[in-house]
Protein backbone atom coordinates (compact mmCIF):
# COMPACT_ATOMS: atom_id res chain seq x y z
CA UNK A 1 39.41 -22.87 41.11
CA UNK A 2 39.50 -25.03 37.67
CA UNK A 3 35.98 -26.01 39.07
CA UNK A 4 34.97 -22.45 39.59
CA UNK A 5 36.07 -21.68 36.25
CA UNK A 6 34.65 -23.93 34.38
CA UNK A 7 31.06 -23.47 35.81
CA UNK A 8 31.25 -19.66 35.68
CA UNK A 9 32.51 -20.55 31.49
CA UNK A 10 29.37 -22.39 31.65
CA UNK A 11 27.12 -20.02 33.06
CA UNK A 12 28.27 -16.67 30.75
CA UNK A 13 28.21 -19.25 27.29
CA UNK A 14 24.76 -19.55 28.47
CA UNK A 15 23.78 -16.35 29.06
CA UNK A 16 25.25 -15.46 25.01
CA UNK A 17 22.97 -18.28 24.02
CA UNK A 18 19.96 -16.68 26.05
CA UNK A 19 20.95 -13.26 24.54
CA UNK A 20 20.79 -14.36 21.35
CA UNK A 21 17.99 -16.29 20.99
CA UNK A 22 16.41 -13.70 22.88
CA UNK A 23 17.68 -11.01 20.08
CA UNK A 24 16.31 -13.86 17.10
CA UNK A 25 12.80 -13.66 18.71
CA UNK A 26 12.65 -10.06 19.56
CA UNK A 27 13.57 -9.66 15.59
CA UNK A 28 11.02 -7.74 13.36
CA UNK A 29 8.36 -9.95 11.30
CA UNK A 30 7.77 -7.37 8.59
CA UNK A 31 4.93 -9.30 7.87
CA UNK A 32 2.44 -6.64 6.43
CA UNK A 33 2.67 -3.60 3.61
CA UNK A 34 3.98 -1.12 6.30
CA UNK A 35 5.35 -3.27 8.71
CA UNK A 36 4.70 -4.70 12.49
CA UNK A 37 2.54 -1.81 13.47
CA UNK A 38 1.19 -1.19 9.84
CA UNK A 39 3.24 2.29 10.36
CA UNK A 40 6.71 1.90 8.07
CA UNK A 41 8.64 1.67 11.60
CA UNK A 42 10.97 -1.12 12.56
CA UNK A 43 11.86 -1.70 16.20
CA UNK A 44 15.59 -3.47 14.57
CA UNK A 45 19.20 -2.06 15.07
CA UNK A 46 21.90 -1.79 12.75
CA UNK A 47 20.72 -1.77 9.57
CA UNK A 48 22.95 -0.90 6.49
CA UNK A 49 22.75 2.66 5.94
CA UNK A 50 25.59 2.62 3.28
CA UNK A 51 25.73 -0.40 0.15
CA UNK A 52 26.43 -0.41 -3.77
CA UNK A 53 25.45 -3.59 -6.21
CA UNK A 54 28.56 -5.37 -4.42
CA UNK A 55 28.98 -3.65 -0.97
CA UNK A 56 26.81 -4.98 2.11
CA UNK A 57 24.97 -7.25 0.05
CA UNK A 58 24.16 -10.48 1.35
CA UNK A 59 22.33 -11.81 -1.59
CA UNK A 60 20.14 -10.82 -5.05
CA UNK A 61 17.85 -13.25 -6.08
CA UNK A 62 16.61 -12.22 -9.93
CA UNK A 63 12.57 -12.55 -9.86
CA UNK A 64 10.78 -13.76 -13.02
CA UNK A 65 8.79 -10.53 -13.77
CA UNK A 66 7.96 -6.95 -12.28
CA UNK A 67 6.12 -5.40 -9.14
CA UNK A 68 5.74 -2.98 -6.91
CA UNK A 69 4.91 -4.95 -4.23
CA UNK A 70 6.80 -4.99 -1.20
CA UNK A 71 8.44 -8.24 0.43
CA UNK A 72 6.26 -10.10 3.83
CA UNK A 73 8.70 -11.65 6.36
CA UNK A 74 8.09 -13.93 8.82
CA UNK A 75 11.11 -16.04 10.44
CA UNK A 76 13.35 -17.45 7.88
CA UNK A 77 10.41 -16.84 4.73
CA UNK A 78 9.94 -14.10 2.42
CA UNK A 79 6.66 -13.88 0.40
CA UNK A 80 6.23 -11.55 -2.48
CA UNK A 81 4.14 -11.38 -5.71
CA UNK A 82 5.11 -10.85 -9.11
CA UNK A 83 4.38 -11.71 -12.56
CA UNK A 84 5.92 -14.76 -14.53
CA UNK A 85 5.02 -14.01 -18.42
CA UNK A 86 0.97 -13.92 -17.96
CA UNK A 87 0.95 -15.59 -14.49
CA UNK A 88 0.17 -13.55 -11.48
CA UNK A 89 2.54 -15.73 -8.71
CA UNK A 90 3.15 -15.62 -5.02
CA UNK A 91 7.03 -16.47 -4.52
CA UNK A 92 8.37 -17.95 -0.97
CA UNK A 93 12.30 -17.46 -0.33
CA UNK A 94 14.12 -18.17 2.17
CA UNK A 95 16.36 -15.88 4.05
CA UNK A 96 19.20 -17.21 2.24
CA UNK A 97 17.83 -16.01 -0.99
CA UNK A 98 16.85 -19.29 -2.42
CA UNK A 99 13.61 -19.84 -3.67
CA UNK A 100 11.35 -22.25 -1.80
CA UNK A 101 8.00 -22.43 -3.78
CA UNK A 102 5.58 -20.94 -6.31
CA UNK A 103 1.99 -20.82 -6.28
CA UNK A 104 -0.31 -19.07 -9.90
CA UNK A 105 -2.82 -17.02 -7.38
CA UNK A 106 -4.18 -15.77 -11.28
CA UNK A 107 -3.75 -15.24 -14.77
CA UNK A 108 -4.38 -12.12 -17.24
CA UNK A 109 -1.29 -9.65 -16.41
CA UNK A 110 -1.44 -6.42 -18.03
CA UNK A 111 0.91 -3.27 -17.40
CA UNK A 112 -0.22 0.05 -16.68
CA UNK A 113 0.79 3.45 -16.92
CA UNK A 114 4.15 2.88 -19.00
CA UNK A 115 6.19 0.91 -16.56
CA UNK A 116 3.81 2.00 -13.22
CA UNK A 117 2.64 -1.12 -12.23
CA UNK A 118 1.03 -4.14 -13.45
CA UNK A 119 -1.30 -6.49 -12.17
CA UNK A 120 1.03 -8.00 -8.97
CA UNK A 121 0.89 -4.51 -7.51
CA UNK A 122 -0.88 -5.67 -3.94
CA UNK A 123 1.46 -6.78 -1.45
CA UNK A 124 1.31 -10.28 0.40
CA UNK A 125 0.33 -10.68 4.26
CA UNK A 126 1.44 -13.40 6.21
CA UNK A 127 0.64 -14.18 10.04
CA UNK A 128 3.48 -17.18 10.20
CA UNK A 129 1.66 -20.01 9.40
CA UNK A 130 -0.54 -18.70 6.40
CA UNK A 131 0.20 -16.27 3.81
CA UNK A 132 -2.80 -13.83 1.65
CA UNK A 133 -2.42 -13.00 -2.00
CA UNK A 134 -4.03 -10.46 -3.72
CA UNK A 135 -4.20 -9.37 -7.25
CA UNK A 136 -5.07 -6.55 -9.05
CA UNK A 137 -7.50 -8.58 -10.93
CA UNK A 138 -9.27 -9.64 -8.11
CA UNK A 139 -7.74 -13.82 -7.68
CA UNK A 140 -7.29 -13.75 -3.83
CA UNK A 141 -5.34 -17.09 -2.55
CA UNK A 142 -4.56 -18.16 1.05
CA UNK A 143 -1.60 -20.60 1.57
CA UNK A 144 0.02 -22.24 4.22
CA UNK A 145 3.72 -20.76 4.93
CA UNK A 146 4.56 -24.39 3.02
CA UNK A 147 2.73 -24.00 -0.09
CA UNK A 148 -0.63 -25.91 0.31
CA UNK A 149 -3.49 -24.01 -0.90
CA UNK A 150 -6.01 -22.82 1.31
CA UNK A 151 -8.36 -21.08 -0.28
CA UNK A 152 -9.05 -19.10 -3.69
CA UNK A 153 -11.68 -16.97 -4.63
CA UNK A 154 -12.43 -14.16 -7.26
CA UNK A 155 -13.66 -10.80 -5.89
CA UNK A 156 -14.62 -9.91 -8.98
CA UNK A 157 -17.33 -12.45 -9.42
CA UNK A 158 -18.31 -12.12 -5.41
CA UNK A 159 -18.52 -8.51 -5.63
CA UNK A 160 -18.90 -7.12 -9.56
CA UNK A 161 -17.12 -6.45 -12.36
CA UNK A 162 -13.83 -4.27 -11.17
CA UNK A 163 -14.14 -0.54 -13.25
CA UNK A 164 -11.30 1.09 -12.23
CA UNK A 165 -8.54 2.63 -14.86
CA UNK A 166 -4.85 0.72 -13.27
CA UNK A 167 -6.31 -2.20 -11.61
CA UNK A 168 -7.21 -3.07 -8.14
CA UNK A 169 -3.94 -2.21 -6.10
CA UNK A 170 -5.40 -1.82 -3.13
CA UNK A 171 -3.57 -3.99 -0.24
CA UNK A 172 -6.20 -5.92 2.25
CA UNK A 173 -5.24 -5.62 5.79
CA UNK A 174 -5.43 -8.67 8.01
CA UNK A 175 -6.39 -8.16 11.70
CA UNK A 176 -7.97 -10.59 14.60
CA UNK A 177 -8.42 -13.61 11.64
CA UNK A 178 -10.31 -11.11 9.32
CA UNK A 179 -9.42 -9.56 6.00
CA UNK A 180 -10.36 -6.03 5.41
CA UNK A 181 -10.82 -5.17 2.08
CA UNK A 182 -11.59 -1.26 0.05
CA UNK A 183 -12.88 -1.97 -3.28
CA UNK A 184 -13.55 1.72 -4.70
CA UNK A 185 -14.32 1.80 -8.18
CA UNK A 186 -17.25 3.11 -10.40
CA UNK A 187 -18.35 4.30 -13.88
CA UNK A 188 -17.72 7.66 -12.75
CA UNK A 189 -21.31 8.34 -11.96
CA UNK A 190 -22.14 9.32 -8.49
CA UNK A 191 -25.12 7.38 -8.81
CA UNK A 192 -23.39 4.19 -9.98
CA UNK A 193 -21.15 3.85 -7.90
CA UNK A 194 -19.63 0.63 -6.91
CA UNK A 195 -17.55 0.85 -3.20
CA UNK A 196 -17.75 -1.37 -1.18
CA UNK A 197 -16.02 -2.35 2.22
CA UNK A 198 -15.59 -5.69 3.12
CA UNK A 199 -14.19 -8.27 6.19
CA UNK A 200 -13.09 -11.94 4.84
CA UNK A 201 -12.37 -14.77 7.54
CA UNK A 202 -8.92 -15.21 6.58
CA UNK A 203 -9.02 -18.88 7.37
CA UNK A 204 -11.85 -19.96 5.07
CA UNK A 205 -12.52 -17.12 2.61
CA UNK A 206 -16.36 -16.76 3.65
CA UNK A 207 -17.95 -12.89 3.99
CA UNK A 208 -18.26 -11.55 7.50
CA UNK A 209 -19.61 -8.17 6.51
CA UNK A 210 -19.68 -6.31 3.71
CA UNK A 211 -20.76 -2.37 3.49
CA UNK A 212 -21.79 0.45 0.41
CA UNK A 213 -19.08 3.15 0.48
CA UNK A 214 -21.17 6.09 -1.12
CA UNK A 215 -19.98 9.18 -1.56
CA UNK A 216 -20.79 11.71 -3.71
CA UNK A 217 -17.41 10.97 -6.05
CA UNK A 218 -17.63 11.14 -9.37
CA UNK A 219 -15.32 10.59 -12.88
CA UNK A 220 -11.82 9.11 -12.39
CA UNK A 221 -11.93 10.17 -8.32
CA UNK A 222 -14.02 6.70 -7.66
CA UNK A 223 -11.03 5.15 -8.46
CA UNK A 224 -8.75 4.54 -5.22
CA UNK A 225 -5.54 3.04 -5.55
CA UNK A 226 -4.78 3.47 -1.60
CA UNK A 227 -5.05 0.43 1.02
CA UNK A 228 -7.00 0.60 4.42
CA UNK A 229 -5.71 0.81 7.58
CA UNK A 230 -6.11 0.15 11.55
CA UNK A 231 -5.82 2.75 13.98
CA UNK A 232 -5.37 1.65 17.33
CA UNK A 233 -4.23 4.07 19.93
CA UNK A 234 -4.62 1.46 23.06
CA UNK A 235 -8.27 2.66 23.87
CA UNK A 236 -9.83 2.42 20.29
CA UNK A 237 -9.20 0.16 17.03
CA UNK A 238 -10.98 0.91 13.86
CA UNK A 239 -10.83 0.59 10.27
CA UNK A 240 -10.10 3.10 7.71
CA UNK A 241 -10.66 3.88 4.11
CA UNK A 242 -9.66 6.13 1.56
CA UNK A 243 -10.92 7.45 -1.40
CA UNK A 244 -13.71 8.72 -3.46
CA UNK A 245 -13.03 12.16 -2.19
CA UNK A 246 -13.61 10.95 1.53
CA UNK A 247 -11.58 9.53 4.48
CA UNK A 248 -13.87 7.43 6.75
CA UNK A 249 -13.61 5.75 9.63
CA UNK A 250 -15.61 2.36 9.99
CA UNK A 251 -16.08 -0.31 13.19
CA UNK A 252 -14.12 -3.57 12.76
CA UNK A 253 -16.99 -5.47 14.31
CA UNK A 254 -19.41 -4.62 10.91
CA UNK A 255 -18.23 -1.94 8.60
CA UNK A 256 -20.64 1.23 10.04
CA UNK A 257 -19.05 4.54 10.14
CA UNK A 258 -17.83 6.18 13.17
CA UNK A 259 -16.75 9.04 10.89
CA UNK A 260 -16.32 10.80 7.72
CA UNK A 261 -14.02 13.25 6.71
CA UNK A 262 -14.86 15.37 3.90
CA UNK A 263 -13.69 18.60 1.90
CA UNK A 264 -10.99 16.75 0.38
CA UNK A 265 -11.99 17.16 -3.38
CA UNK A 266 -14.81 19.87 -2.66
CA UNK A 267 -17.71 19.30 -4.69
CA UNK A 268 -18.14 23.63 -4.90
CA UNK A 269 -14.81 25.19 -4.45
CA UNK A 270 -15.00 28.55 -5.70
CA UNK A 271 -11.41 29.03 -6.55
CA UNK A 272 -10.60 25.32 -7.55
CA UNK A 273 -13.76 23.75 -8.55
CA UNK A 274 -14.20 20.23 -8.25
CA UNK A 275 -11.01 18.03 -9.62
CA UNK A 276 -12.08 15.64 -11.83
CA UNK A 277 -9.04 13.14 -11.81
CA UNK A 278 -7.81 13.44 -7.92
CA UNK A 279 -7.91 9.94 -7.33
CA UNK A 280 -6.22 8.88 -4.41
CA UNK A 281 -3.26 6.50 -4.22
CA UNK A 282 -1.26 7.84 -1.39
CA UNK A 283 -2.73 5.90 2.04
CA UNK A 284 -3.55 7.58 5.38
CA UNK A 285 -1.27 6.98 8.07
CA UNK A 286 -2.47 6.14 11.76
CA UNK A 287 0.29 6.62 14.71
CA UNK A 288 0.38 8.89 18.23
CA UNK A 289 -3.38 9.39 18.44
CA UNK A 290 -3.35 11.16 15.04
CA UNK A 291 -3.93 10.50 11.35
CA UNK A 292 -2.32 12.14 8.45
CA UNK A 293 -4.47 12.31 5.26
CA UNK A 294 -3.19 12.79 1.56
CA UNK A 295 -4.79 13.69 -1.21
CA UNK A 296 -3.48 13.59 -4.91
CA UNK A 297 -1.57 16.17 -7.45
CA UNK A 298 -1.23 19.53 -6.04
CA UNK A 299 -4.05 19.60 -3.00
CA UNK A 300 -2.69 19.74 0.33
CA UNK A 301 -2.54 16.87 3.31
CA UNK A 302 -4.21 17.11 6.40
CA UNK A 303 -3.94 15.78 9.78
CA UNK A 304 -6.57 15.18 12.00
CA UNK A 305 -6.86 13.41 15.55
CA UNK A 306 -7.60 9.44 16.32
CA UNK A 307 -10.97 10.26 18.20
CA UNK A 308 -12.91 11.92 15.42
CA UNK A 309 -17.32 10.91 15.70
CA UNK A 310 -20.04 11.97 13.08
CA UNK A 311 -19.19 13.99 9.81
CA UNK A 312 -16.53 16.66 9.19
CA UNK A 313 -15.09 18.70 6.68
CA UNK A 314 -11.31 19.44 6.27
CA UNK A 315 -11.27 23.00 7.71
CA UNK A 316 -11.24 24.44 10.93
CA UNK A 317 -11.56 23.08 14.15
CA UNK A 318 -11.45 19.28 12.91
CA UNK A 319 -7.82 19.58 12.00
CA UNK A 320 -4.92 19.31 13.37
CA UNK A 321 -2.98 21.30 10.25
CA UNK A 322 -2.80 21.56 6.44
CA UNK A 323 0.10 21.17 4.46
CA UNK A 324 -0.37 23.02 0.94
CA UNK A 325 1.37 20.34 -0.63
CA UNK A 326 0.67 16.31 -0.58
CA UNK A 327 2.88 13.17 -1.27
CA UNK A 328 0.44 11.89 -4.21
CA UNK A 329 1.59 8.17 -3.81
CA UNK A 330 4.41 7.96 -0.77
CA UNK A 331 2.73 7.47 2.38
CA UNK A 332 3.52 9.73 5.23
CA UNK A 333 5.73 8.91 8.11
CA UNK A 334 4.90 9.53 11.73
CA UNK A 335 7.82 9.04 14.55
CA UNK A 336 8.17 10.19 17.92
CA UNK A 337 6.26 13.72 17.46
CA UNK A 338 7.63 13.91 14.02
CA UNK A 339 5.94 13.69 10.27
CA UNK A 340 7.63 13.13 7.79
CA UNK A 341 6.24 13.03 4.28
CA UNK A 342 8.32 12.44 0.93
CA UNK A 343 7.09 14.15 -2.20
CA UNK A 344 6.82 12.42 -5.33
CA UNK A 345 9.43 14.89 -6.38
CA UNK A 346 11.97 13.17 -3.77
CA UNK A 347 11.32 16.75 -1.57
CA UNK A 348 11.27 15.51 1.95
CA UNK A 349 8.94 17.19 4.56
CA UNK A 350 9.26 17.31 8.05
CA UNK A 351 7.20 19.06 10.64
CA UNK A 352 6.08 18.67 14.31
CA UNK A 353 3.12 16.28 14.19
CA UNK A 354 0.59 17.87 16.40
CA UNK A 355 1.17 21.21 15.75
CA UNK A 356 2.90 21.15 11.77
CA UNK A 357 4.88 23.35 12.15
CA UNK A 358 7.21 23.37 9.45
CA UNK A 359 10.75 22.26 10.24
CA UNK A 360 12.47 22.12 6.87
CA UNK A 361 11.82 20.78 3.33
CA UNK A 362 14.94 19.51 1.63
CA UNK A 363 15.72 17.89 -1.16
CA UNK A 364 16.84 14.39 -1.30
CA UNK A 365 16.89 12.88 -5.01
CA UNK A 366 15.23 14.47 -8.00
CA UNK A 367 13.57 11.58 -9.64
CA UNK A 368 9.95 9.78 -8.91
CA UNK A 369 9.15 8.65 -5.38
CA UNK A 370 6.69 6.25 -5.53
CA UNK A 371 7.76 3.45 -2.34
CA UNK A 372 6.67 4.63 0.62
CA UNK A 373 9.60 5.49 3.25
CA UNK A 374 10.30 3.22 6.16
CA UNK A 375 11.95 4.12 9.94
CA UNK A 376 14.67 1.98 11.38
CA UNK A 377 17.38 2.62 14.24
CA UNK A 378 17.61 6.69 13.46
CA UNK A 379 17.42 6.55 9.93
CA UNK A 380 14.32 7.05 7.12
CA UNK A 381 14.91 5.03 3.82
CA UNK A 382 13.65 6.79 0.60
CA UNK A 383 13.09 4.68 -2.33
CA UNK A 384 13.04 6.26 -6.16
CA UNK A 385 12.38 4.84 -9.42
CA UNK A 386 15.46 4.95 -10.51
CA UNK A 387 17.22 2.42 -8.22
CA UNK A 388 18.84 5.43 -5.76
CA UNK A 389 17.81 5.00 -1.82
CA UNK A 390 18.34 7.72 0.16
CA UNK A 391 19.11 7.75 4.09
CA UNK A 392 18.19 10.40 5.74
CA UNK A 393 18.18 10.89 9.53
CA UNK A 394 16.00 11.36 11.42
CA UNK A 395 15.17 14.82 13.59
CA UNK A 396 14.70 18.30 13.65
CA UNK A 397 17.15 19.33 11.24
CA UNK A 398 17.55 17.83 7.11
CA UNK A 399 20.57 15.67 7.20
CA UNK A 400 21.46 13.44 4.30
CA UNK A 401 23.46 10.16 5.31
CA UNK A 402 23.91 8.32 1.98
CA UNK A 403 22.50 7.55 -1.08
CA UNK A 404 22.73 4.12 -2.43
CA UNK A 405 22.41 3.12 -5.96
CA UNK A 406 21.09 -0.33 -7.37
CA UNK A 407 20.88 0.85 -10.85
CA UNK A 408 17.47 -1.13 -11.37
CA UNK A 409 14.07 0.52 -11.26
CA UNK A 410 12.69 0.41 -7.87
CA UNK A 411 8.93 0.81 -7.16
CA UNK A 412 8.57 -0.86 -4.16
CA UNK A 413 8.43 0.06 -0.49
CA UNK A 414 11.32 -1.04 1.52
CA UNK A 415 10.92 -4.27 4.46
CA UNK A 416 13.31 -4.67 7.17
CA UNK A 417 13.63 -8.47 9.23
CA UNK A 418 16.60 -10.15 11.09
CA UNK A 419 18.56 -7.05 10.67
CA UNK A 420 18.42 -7.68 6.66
CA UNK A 421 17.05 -4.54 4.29
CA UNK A 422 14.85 -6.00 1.44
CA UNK A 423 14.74 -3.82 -1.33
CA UNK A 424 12.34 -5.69 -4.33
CA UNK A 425 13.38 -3.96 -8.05
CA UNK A 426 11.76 -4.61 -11.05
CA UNK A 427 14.61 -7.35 -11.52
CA UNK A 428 15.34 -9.03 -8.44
CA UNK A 429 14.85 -9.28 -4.91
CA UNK A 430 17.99 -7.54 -2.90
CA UNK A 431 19.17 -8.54 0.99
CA UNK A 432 21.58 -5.78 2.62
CA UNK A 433 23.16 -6.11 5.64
CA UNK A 434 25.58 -4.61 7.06
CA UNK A 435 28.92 -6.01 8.91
């Protein structure tokens, strides 16, 4: 019976140890601007929905400068950028919030817009065993998850002079070993314009493709402060871009258009006529076979399906639904038949995704909005300037859960790995976790 005993002790500590490692590797690698799926939804389970500047904090690590870009996590490293004085870094921290190395990726901060941003605004991508940096002035650097250097380049001098009022914010996406890249800027002539679209082998730096974005944008609405996306609904992947008055959809294999989507900023509105600074910073979101599509200011969103060909207009039969108002810089959310899209006002939006119908608009904090909100285990985490996070949960009906207050500017969108919350202020780098 000992016999029995023991062995069956045996088997169950080894079934914990199977369950566990099972639960390390099934553990989110928030290793992108919006997450695993490039959505803002985590797959992860108990995560802190309540915490103060002492309560459910695991660490705060104080950063040498400012950003707004949000954390990478892969395994036991975090990546972000930031400024140091005039240096434009790329940090690597471990989990334990101790910093592991420092690489310059480029030189010549400057701030914009008050206290909006600076010149670290992209965020970092990391596949595990290399990590992308991208500034606003254009220095791109590839590292190993170590430190070496891989590559560096300047997009600037590849591709022109950047002429774009805040700086290139735009975050590349990485998919299949390639970097996609929206560079929409201009002199804000409609024949001078300077878009382009572009894939980088993310392993050596080199051009795979590049394409001319023209549109017929002009004055401060070449400018696009938004970042591309995939869409990938199991029977179709593409690229996406936004900006210069158009959303467009573009083949991974070269950069051609599949489709447009105009009527955005009309060029002859009758009632409006054409806005002259609706630059876009808000960036689509792809999820359930649909894409939701912001604008800027006061115009509305709209949502239109995954399979779009050819050119369209936003009216009619090519969408799905309007919404009057837009987020302006928060992305929209999309989760199981849901969207949800926070205002820059704090005013959270939700409706039913195919249809948009209107389930409530509540309010959630009165103060800017300008992170994006994330998804994890039930909940949707609101970030505003001023430090407060709200929780919100999800469903049908508005209901508040908490509101959490770091008292230190917060710009960033929120990352979630290893069942830690990573919320990057202008001041440090926070890890909650609950008990």
């Amino acid at each position: 019976m000992a016999r029995f005993s023991l062995k069956l002790s045996a088997a169950v500590f080894g079934c914990l140890v199977l369950l566990i490692s099972q639960a390390a590797v099934q553990a989110d690698n928030w290793w992108q601007w919006r997450g695993p799926a490039g959505n803002g939804i985590s797959t992860e389970k108990n995560i802190a929905t309540e915490w103060s500047r002492t309560k459910n904090v695991a660490w705060r690590l104080k950063l040498p400068g400012s950003a707004g870009a949000t954390p990478a996590v892969w395994g036991e490293r975090i990546f972000l950028t930031s400024v140091d004085g005039n240096d434009l870094v790329l940090l690597c921290v471990s989990t334990k919030g101790k910093q592991l190395w420092r690489q310059v990726v480029g030189t010549g901060n400057r701030t914009v817009r008050n206290d909006e941003g600076n010149m670290a605004s992209p965020s970092p991508t990391t596949d595990g065993k290399h990590v992308w940096a991208t500034m606003s002035t254009g220095d791109m650097g590839c590292y190993t998850v170590d430190g070496k250097q891989v590559w560096k380049l300047d997009l600037q001098k590849r591709y022109g002079r950047f002429n774009i009022a805040f700086g290139m914010s735009s975050t590349p996406v990485l998919d299949d070993g390639r970097l996609f890249l929206q560079l929409i800027h201009g002199d804000g002539k409609a024949e001078t314009q300077e878009a382009l679209v572009v894939a980088i082998d993310a392993l050596t730096g080199d051009e795979i493709w590049k394409q001319d974005r023209v549109t017929a944008a002009t004055n401060e609405n070449e400018h696009s402060y938004a970042s591309p996306v995939i869409y990938d609904d199991g029977k179709q992947r593409y690229l996406i871009t936004h900006g210069a008055d158009y959303t467009i959809g573009h083949r991974l294999s070269d950069g051609t258009e599949i489709w447009r989507l105009g009527g955005l900023n009309p060029q002859d509105d009758p009632n409006r006529g054409y806005h002259r600074t609706l630059r876009f910073v808000s960036s689509p979101v792809a999820h359930e076979g649909m894409i939701i599509v912001p604008t800027a200011k006061k115009y509305p969103t709209f949502a239109i399906p995954g399979n779009l060909k050819g050119n369209h207009v936003a009216a009619g039969k090519t969408l799905l639904w309007t919404l009057p108002q837009t987020p302006d810089v928060p992305t929209p959310l999309i989760h199981k038949g849901l969207a949800y899209l926070c205002m820059a006002n704090g005013n959270l939006h939700c409706l039913e995704a195919k249809t948009g119908k209107q389930l409530y608009e509540s309010r959630t904090h009165r103060n800017r909005h300008r992170g994006s909100p994330v998804y994890a285990d039930g909940h949707i985490y609101l970030t505003s300037r001023d430090g407060i996070v709200s929780v919100v949960k999800v469903g049908r009906e508005f209901k508040l859960v908490a509101q959490n207050d770091l008292e230190e500017s917060l710009a960033a969108s929120p990352a979630i790995s290893g069942g830690t919350l990573y919320l990057r202020s202008y001041d440090a780098l926070w890890a909650i976790r609950g008990k």
